[in-house]
Every structure is written in structure tokens, then in C-alpha cells.
C-alpha atoms as a PDB file:
ATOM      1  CA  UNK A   1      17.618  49.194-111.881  1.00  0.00           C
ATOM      2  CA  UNK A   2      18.180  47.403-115.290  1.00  0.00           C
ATOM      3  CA  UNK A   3      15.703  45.296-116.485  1.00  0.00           C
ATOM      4  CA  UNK A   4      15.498  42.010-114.414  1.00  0.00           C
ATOM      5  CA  UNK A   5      13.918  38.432-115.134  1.00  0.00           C
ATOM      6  CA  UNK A   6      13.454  35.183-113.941  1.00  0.00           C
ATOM      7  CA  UNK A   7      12.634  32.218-115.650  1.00  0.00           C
ATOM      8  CA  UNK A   8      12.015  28.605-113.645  1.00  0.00           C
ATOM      9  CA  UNK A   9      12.580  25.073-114.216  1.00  0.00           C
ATOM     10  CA  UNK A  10      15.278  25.611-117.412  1.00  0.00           C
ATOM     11  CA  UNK A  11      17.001  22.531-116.297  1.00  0.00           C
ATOM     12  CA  UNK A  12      15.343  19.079-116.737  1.00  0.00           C
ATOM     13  CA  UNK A  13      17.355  17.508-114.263  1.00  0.00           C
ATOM     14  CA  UNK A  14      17.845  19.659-111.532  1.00  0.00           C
ATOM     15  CA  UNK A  15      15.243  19.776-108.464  1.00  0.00           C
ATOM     16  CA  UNK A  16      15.325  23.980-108.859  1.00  0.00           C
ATOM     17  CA  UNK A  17      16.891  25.767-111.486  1.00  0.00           C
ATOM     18  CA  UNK A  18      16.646  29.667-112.546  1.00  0.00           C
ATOM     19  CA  UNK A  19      18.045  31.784-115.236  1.00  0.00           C
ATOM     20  CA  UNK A  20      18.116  35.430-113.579  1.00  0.00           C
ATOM     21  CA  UNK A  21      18.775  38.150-115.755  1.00  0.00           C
ATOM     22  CA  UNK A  22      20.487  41.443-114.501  1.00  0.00           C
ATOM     23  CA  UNK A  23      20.239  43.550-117.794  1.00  0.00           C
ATOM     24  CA  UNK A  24      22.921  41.944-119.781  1.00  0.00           C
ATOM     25  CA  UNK A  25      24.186  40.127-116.881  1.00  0.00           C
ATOM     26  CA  UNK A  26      23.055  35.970-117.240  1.00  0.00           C
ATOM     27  CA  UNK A  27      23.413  33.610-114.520  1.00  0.00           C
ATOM     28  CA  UNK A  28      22.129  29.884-114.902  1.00  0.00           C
ATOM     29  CA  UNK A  29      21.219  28.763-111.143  1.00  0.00           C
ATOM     30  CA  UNK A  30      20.528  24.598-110.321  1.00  0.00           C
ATOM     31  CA  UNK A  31      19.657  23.501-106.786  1.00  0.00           C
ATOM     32  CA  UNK A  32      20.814  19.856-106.593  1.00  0.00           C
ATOM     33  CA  UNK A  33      19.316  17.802-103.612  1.00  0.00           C
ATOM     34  CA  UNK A  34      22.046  15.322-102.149  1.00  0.00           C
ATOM     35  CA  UNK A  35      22.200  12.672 -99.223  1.00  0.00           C
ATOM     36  CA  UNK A  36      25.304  13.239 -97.907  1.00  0.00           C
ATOM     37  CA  UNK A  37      26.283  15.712 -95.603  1.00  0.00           C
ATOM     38  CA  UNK A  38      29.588  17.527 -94.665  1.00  0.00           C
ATOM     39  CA  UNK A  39      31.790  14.966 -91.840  1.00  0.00           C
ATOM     40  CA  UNK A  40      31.141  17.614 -88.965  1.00  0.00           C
ATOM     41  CA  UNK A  41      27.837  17.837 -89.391  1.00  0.00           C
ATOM     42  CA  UNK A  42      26.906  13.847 -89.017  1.00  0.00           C
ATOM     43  CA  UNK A  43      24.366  13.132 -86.394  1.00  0.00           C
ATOM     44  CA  UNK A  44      23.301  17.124 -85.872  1.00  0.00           C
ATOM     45  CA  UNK A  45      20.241  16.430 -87.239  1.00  0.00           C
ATOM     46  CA  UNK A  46      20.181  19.688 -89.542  1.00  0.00           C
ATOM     47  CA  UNK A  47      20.450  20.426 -93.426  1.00  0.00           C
ATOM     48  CA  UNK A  48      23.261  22.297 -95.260  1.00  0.00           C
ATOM     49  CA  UNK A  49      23.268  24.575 -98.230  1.00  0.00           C
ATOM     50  CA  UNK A  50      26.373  25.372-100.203  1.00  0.00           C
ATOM     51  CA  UNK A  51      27.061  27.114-103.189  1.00  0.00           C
ATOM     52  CA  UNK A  52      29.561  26.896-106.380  1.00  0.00           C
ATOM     53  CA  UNK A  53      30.297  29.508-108.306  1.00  0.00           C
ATOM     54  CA  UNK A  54      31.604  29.973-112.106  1.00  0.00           C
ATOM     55  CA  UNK A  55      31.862  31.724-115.139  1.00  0.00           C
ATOM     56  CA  UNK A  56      32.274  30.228-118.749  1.00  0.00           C
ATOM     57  CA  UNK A  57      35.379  31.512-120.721  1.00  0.00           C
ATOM     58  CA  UNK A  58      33.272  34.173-123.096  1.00  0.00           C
ATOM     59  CA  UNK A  59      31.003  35.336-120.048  1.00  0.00           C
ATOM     60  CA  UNK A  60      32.977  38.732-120.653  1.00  0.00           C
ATOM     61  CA  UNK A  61      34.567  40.766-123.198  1.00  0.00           C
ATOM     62  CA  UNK A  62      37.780  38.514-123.494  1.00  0.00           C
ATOM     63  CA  UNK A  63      38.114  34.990-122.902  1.00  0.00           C
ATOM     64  CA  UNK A  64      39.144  33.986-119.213  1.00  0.00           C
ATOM     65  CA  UNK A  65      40.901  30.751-118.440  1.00  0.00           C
ATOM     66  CA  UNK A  66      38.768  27.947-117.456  1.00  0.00           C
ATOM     67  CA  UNK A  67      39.648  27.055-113.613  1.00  0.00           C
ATOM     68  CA  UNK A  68      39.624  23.520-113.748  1.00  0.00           C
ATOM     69  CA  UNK A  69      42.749  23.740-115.891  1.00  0.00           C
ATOM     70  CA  UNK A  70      44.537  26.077-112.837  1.00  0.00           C
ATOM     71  CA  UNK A  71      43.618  22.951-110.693  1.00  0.00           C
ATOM     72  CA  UNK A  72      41.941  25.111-108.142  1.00  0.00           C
ATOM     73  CA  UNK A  73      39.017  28.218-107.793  1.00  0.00           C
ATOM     74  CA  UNK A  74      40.563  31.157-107.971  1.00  0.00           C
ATOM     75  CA  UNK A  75      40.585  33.838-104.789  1.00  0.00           C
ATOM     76  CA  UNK A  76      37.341  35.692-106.274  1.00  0.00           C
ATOM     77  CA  UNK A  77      35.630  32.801-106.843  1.00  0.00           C
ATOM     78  CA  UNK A  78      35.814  31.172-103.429  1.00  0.00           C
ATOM     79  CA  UNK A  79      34.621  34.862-101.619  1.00  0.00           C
ATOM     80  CA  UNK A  80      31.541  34.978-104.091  1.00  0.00           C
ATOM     81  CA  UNK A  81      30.633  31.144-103.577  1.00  0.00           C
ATOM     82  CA  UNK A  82      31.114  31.681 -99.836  1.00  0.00           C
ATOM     83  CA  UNK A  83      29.020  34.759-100.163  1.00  0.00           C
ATOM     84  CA  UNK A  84      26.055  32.838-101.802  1.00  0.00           C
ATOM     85  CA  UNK A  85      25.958  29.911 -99.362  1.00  0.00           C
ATOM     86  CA  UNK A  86      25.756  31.959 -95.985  1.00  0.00           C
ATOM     87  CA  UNK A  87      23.356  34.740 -97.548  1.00  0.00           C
ATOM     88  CA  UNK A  88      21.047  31.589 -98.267  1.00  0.00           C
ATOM     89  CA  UNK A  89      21.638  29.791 -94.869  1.00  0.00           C
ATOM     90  CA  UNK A  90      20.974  32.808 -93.053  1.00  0.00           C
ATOM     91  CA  UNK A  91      16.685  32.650 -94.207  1.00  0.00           C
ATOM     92  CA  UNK A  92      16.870  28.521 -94.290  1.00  0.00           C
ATOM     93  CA  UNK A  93      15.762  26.952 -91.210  1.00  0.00           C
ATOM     94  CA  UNK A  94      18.312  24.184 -91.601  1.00  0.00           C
ATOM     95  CA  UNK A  95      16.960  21.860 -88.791  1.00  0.00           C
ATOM     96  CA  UNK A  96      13.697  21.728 -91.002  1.00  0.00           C
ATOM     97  CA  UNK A  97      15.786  20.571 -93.871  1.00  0.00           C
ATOM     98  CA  UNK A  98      16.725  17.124 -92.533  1.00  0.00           C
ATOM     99  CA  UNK A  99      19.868  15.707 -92.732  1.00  0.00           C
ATOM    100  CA  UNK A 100      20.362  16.568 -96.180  1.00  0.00           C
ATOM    101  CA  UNK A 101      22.350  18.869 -98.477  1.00  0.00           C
ATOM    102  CA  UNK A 102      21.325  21.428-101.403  1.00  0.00           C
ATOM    103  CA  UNK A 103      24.386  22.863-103.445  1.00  0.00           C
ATOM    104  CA  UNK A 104      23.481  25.684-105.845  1.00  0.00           C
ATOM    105  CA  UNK A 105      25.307  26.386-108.782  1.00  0.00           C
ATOM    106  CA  UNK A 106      25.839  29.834-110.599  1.00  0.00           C
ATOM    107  CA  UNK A 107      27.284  29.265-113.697  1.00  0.00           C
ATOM    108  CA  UNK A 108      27.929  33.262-115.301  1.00  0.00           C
ATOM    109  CA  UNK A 109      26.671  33.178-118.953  1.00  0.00           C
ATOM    110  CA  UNK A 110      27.502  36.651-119.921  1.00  0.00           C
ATOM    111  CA  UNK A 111      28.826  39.365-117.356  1.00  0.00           C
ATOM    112  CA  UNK A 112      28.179  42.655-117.330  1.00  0.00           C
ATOM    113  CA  UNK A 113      28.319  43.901-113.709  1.00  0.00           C
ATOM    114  CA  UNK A 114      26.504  42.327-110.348  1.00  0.00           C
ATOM    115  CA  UNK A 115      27.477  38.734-111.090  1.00  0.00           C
ATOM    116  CA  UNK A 116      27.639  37.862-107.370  1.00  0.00           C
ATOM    117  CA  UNK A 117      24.157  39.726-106.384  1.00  0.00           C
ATOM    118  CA  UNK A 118      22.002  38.288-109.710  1.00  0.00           C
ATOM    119  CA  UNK A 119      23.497  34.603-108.577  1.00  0.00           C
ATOM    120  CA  UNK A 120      21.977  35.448-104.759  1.00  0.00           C
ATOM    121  CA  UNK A 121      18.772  36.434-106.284  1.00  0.00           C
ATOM    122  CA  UNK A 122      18.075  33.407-108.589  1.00  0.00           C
ATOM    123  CA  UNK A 123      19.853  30.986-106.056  1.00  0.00           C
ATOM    124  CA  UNK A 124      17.303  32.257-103.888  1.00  0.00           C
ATOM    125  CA  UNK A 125      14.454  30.913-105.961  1.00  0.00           C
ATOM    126  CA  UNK A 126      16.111  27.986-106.877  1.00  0.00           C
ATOM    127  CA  UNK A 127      16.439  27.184-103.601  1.00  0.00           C
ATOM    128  CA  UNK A 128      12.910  27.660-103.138  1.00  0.00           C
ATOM    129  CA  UNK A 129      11.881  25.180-105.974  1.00  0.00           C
ATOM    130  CA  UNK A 130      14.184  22.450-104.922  1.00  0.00           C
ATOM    131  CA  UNK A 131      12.776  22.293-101.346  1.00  0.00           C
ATOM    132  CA  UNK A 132       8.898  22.770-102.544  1.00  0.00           C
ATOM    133  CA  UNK A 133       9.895  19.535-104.948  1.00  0.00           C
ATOM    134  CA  UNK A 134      11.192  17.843-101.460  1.00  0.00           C
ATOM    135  CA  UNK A 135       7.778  19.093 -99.674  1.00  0.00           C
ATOM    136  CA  UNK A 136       5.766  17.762-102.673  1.00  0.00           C
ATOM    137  CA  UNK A 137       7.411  14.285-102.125  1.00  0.00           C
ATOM    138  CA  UNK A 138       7.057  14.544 -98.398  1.00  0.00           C
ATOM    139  CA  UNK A 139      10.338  14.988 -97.742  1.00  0.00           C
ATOM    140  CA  UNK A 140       9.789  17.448 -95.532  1.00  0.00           C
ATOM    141  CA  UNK A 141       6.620  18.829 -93.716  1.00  0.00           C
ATOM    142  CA  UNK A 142       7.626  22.312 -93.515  1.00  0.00           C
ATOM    143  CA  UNK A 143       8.840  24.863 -96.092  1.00  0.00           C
ATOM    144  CA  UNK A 144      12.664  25.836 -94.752  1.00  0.00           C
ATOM    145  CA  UNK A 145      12.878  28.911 -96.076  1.00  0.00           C
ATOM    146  CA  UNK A 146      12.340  31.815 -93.563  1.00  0.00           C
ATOM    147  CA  UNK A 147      11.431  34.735 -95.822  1.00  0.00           C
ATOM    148  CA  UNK A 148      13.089  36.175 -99.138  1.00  0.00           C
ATOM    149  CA  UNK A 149      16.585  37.465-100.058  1.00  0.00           C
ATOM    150  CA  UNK A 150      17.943  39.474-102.508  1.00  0.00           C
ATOM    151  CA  UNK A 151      21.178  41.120-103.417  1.00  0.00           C
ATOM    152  CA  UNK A 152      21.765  44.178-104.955  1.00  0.00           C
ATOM    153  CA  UNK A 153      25.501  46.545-105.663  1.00  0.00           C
ATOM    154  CA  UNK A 154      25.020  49.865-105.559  1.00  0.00           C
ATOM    155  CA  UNK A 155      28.370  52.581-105.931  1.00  0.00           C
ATOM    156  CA  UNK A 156      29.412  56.146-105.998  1.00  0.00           C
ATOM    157  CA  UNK A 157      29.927  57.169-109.953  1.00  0.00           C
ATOM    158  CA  UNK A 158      30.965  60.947-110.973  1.00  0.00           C
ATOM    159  CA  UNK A 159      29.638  61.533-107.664  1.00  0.00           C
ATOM    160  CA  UNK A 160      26.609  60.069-107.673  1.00  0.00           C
ATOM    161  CA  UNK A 161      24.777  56.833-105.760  1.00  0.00           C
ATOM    162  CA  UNK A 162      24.105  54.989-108.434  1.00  0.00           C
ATOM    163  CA  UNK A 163      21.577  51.380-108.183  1.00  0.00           C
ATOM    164  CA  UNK A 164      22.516  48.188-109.798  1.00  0.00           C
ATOM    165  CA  UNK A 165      26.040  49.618-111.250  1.00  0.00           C
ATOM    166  CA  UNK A 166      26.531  47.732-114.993  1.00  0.00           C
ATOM    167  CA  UNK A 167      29.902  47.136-115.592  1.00  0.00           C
ATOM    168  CA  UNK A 168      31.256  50.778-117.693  1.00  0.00           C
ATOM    169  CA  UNK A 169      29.905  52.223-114.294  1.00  0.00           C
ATOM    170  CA  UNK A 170      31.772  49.487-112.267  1.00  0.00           C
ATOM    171  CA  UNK A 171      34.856  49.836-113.609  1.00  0.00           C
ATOM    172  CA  UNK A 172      35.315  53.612-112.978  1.00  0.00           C
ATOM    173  CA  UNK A 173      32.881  53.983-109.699  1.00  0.00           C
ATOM    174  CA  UNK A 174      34.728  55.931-106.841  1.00  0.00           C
ATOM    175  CA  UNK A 175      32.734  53.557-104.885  1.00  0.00           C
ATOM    176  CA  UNK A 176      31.990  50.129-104.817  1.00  0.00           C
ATOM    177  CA  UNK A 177      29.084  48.130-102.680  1.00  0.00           C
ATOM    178  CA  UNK A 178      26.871  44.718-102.344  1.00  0.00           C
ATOM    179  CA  UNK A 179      24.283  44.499-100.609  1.00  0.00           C
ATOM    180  CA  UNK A 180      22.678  41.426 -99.364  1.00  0.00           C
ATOM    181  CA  UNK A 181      19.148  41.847 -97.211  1.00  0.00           C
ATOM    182  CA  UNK A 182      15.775  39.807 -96.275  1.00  0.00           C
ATOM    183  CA  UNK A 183      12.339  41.553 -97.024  1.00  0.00           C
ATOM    184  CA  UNK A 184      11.670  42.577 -93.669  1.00  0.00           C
ATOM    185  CA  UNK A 185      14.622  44.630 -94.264  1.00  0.00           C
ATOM    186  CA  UNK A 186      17.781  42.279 -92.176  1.00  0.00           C
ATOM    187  CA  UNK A 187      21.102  43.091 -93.148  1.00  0.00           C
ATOM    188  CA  UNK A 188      22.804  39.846 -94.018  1.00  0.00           C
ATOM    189  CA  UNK A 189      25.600  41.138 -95.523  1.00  0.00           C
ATOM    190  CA  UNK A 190      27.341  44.406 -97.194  1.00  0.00           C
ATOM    191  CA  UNK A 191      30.536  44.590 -98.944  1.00  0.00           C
ATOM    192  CA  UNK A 192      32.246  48.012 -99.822  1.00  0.00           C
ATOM    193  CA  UNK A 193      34.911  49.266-100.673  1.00  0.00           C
ATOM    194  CA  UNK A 194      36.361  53.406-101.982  1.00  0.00           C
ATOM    195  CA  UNK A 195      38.174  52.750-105.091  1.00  0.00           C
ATOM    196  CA  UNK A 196      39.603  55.963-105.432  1.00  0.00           C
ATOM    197  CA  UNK A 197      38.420  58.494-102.680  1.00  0.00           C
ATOM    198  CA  UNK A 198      36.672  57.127 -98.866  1.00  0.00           C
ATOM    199  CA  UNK A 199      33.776  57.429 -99.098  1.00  0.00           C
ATOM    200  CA  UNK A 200      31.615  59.400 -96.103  1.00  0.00           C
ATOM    201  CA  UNK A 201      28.977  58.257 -93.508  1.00  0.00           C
ATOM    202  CA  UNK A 202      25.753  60.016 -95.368  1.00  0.00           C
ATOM    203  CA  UNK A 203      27.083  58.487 -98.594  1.00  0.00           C
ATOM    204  CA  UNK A 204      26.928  55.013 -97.230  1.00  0.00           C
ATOM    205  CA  UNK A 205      23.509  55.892 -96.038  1.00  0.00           C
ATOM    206  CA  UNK A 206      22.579  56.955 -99.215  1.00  0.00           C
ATOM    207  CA  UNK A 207      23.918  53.698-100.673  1.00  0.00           C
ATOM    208  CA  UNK A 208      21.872  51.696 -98.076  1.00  0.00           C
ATOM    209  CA  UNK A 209      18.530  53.373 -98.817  1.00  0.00           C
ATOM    210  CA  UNK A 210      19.061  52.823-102.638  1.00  0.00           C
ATOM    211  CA  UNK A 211      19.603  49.447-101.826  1.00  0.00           C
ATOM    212  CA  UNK A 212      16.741  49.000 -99.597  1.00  0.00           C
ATOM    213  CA  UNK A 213      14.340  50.376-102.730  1.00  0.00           C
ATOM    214  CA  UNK A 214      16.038  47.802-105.329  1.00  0.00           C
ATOM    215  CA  UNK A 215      16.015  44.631-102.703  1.00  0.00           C
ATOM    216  CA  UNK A 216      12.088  45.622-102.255  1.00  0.00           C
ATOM    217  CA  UNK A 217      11.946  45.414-105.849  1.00  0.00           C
ATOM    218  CA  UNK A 218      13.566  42.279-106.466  1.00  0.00           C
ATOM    219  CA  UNK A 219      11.512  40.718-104.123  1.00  0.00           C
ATOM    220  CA  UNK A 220       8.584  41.438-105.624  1.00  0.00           C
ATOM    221  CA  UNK A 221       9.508  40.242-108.666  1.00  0.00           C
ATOM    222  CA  UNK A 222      10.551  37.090-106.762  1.00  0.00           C
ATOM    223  CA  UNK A 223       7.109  36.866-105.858  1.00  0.00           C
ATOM    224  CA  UNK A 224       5.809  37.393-109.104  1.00  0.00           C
ATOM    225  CA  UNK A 225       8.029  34.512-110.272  1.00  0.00           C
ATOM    226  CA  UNK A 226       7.243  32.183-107.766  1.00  0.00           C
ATOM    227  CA  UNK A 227       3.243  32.446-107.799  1.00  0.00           C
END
């Protein structure tokens, strides 16, 4: 893998924040605790988390329109956001949240590659700051989350797995995957896709155990972070 970091509490105001680093890949995470809840889920007596995600107009090579002045996220942007909030949800215990909401934001500072799976791995710490601030407080009596989560993409390039693909390798992989797992080694999600050839059963295999090794490693640099 490229050389990954976290660094806690950059953001004064937020009640989590996290700058991950993915080699030359940046992502600026917040957690922001709110009151209100989504209409439907009134009265359930349960949490939510959500997610936003973004990139600033020189996160990459040339300079990409701000969305705000298309009026509306872009197709890419609402699949990664919705990506981030149900990876989360699926290790929060939601019912020890309370009713109340956490929205993360990724904001991409410079992309080179993995975007979506460094903005899992900071979101998921943090998430985890936000909610020890709300145990701290006694807020709640529990800690929510369930156990760790990272996300990692792995592809196929000049016909080889390849771990944590940067984007020269992206570009030109023959295959392209995301991985998104737990610790104890749950599936929550995987994304792939053959951009030029299919790609067979052993070589999703061997994309799966490469992914296993670099979740095991982010999470123990999640630890690290955290401790």
C-alpha cells in the first residue's frame, strides 16, 4: 500500500474530524452532530448517519467545475456519498445513537486514486470521535460503533493484482475494484468492474485476499490513531 496517515481533531468546530492520507490522495473528514432527524424516521427511536461527498476544483490535475454552480451533485458523487453512509451504518448500532443524526463530510483535497475508500477510512474515525465527544457529555451510555471499517481498491494492471491502485495505475487497470470490510473480516460492500477484458473467478479471489491484507492494515493503523 502507499503510505497512509491519520491525523485527529484538524477542525475546531467539528465534534470529529480527520485528515486521511492515501499517498498523495487528501481527504478532510468532519462528523457534525445534529438534532434533527430524517421525516421517516420520527418516533423510531434510532440514530442516522449520512454522508456528503466533494472535491475542490484543483483536487486533480485540471480544474473541475464546482457542483454547486450545476445546481445539483453529480451521478459519481451521489454513488460515493451513498457508499460512505451505508458502509458506516452497517458497524453503528443506530438504536444506541438516540434520536439523533451525524453527517460526515469528505471534502477531496488532492486526488490521486482511492478517493471513495480513504473518505471510508477517515469517516470511520471521525465517526468514532464525534460519538466518544457525545459519550463524554453523556449523551449516550454506550459507544455505537460495532467494530472497525476500512476500505481499500485493489485492480488487475499489466496483469497483475495490484493493492491500493494510485491513479497512473487506475487509469489503465484491466480491472477495477473497492472493497469495503469490518475487522472480523464482513464483507460490507465490493464494487468491480473489467475495464477492458472480464476478469476470472481466481482473479477476483486474488483481489479479495489482497484486500483482506490492506483492510487488516488499515485497521491497525486506525487503532494506532485512535489510542
Amino acid at each position: 500500500m502507499r503510505a497512509v496517515s491519520f491525523e485527529r481533531g484538524v477542525m475546531r468546530h467539528a465534534e470529529g474530524s480527520c485528515l486521511v492520507k492515501f499517498g498523495d490522495t487528501h481527504v478532510l473528514v468532519s462528523a457534525t452532530l445534529e438534532e434533527r432527524l430524517p421525516p421517516w424516521l420520527k418516533g423510531q427511536g434510532r440514530g442516522w448517519v449520512t454522508a456528503e461527498y466533494s472535491m475542490l476544483p484543483r483536487a486533480t490535475h485540471d480544474r473541475t467545475r464546482r457542483e454547486s454552480t450545476t445546481g445539483r451533485p453529480s451521478g459519481r458523487t451521489q454513488e460515493i456519498q451513498r457508499l460512505i453512509g451505508r458502509a458506516l451504518r452497517s458497524v453503528t448500532d443506530l438504536v444506541a445513537m438516540g434520536e439523533k443524526q451525524i453527517t460526515i463530510d469528505c471534502d477531496v483535497i488532492q486526488a490521486d486514486g482511492g478517493t471513495r475508500t480513504a473518505s471510508i477510512t477517515g469517516a470511520w474515525i471521525a465517526l468514532h470521535d464525534c460519538l466518544s465527544w457525545m459519550r463524554a457529555r453523556s449523551m449516550i451510555r454506550d459507544m455505537p460503533l460495532k467494530e472497525h471499517l476500512a476500505a481499500v481498491s485493489c485492480g488487475i494492471y499489466e496483469g497483475t493484482p495490484v493493492l491500493d491502485l494510485d491513479y497512473a495505475e487506475d487509469s489503465v487497470a484491466e480491472t477495477d475494484a473497492n472493497f469495503v470490510m469490518t475487522a472480523s473480516g464482513g464483507i460490507v460492500e465490493i464494487q468491480g468492474t473489467a475495464e477492458k477484458t472480464p476478469f476470472t473467478q481466481d482473479e477476483l479471489l486474488s483481489l479479495l485476499g489482497l484486500a483482506r491484507s490492506g483492510v487488516d492494515h488499515l485497521v491497525e493503523l486506525q487503532k494506532k490513531a485512535i489510542a
